[in-house]
Protein backbone atom coordinates (compact mmCIF):
# COMPACT_ATOMS: atom_id res chain seq x y z
CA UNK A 1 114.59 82.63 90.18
CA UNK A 2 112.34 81.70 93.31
CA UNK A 3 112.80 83.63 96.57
CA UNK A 4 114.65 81.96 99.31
CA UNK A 5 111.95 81.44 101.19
CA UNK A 6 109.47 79.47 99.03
CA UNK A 7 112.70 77.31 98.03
CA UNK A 8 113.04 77.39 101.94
CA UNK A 9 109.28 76.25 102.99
CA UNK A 10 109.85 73.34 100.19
CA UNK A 11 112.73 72.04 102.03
CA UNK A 12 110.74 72.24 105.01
CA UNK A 13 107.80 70.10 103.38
CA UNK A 14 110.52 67.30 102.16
CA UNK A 15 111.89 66.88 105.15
CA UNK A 16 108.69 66.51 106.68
CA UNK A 17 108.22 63.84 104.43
CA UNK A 18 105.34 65.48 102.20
CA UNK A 19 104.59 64.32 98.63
CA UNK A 20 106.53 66.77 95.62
CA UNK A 21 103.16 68.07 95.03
CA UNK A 22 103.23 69.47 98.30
CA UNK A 23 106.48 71.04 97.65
CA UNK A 24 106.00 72.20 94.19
CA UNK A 25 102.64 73.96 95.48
CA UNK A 26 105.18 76.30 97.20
CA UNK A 27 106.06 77.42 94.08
CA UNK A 28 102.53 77.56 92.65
CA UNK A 29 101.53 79.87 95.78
CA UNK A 30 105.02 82.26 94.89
CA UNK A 31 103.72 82.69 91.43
CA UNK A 32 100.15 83.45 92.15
CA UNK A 33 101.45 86.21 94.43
CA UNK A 34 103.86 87.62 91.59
CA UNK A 35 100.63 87.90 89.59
CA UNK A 36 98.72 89.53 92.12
CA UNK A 37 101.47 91.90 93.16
CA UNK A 38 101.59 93.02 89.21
CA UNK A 39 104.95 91.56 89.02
CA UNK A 40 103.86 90.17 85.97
CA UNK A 41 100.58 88.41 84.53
CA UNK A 42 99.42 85.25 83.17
CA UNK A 43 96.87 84.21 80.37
CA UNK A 44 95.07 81.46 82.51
CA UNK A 45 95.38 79.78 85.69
CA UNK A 46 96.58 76.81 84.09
CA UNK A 47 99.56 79.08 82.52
CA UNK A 48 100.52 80.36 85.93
CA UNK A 49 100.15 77.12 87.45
CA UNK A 50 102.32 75.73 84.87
CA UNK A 51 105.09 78.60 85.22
CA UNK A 52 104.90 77.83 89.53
CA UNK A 53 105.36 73.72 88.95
CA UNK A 54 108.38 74.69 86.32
CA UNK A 55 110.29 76.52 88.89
CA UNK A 56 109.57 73.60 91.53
CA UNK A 57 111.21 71.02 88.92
CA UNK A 58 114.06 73.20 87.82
CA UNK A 59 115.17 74.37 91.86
CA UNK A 60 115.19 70.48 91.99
CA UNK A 61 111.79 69.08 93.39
CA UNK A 62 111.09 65.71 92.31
CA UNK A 63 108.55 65.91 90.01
CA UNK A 64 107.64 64.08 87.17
CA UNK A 65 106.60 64.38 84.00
CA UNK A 66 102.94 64.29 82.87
CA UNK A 67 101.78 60.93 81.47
CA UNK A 68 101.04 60.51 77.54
CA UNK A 69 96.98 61.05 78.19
CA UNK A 70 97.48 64.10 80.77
CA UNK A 71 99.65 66.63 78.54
CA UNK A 72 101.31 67.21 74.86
CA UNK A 73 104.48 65.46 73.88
CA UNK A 74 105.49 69.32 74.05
CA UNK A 75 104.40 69.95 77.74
CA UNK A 76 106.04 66.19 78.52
CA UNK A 77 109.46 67.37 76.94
CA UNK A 78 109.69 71.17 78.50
CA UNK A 79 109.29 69.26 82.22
CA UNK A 80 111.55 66.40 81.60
CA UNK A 81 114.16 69.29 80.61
CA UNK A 82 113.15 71.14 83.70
CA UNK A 83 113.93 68.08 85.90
CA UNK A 84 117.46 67.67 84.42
CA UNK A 85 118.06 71.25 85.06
CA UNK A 86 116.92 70.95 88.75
CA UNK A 87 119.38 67.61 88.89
CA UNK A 88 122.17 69.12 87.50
CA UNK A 89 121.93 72.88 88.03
CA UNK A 90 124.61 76.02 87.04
CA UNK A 91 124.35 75.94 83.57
CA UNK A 92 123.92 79.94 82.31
CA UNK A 93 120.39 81.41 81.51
CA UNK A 94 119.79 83.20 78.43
CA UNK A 95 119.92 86.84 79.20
CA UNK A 96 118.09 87.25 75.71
CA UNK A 97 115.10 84.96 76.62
CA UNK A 98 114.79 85.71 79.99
CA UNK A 99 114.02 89.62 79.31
CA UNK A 100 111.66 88.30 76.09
CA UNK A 101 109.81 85.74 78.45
CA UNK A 102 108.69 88.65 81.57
CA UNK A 103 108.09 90.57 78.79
CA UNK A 104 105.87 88.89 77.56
CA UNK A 105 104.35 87.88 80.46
CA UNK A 106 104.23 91.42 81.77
CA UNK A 107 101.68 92.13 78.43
CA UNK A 108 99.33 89.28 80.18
CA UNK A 109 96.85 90.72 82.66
CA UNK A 110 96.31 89.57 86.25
CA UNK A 111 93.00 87.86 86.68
CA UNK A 112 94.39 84.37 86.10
CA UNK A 113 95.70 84.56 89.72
CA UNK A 114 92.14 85.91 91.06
CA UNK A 115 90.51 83.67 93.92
CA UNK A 116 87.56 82.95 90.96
CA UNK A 117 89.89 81.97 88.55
CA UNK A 118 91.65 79.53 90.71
CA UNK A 119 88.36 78.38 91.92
CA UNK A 120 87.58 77.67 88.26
CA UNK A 121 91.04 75.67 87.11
CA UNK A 122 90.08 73.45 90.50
CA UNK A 123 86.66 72.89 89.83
CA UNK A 124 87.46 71.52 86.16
CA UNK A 125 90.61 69.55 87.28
CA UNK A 126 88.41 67.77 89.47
CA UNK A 127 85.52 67.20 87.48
CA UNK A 128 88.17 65.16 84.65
CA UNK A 129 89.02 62.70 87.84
CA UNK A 130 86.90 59.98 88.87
CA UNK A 131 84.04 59.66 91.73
CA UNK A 132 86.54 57.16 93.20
CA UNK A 133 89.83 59.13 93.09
CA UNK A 134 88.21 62.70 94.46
CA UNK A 135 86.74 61.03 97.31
CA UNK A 136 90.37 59.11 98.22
CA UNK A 137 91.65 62.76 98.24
CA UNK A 138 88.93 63.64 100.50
CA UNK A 139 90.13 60.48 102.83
CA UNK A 140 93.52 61.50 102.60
CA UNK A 141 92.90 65.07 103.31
CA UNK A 142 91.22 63.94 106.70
CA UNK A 143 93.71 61.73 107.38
CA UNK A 144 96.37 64.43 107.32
CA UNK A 145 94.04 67.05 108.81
CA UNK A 146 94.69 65.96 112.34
CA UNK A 147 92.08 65.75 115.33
CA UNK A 148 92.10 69.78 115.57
CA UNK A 149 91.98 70.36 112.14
CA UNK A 150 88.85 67.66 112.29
CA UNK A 151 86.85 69.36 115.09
CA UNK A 152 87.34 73.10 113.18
CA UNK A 153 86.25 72.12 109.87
CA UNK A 154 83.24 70.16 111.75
CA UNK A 155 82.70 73.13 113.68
CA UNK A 156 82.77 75.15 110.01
CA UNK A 157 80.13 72.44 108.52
CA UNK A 158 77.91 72.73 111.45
CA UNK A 159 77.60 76.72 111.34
CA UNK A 160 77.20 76.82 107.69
CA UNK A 161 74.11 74.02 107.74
CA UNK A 162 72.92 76.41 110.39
CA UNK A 163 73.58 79.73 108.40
CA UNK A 164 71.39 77.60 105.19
CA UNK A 165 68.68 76.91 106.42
């Protein structure tokens, strides 16, 4: 069940008109800090990733399936199941499986939350993308940066060429 305020701060990103991503990364961040709290663990990032973007589908953010190249017919059918949960919610959760699935988790250990890990997962998303596609995310991300946000992150660039050299 996510807390009230990550389902809270996705609201906030809809109505600000921000893609699902956005809002399912909400999620994503809630998870990462259940791991690093010791709540419970995770075998990979991609695992606790996963677990963050199938609470965003079930509490009923808009997010699709993978595609047929991206993920397993398995991975396709367990989100298209979480979608029609977050559509239709109230049905009861398995008291059985619930207490099996922390506990399993809870076995897991904690680094797949770690700022390495994460940097990791990232790094090899990326690299299975295009040239074209990471640098229309890069456009995008300066587009939605803002003329402050602009200036700081030149700012950053221009002390770190300093620090380098």
């Amino acid at each position: 069940m996510p807390e009230k305020r990550t389902v809270e701060a996705a609201r906030k990103d809809k109505r600000a008109g921000k893609a699902a991503s956005t809002q399912a990364g909400e999620f994503v961040r809630e998870e990462m800090h259940h791991i690093r709290a010791g709540k419970h663990g995770a075998r990979s990032a991609k695992q606790a990733i996963a677990i963050g973007l199938s609470k965003a589908r079930r509490a009923g953010v808009k997010l699709g399936a993978p595609g047929a190249k991206k993920a397993s017919a398995n991975t396709r059918r367990k989100a298209a199941a979480d979608t029609a949960r977050g559509s239709s919610p109230g049905r009861p959760v398995s008291r059985t499986r619930s207490r099996a699935t922390t506990s399993a988790l809870k076995r897991e250990g904690r680094a797949a939350a770690s700022k390495p890990a994460l940097a990791r997962q990232a790094k090899s998303a990326a690299k299975k993308r295009g040239a074209s596609a990471r640098s229309a995310a890069a456009r995008k991300a300066v587009r939605t940066k803002g003329a402050a946000g602009r200036k700081a992150a030149a700012q950053k660039a221009a002390r770190t060429r300093k620090r380098s050299r």
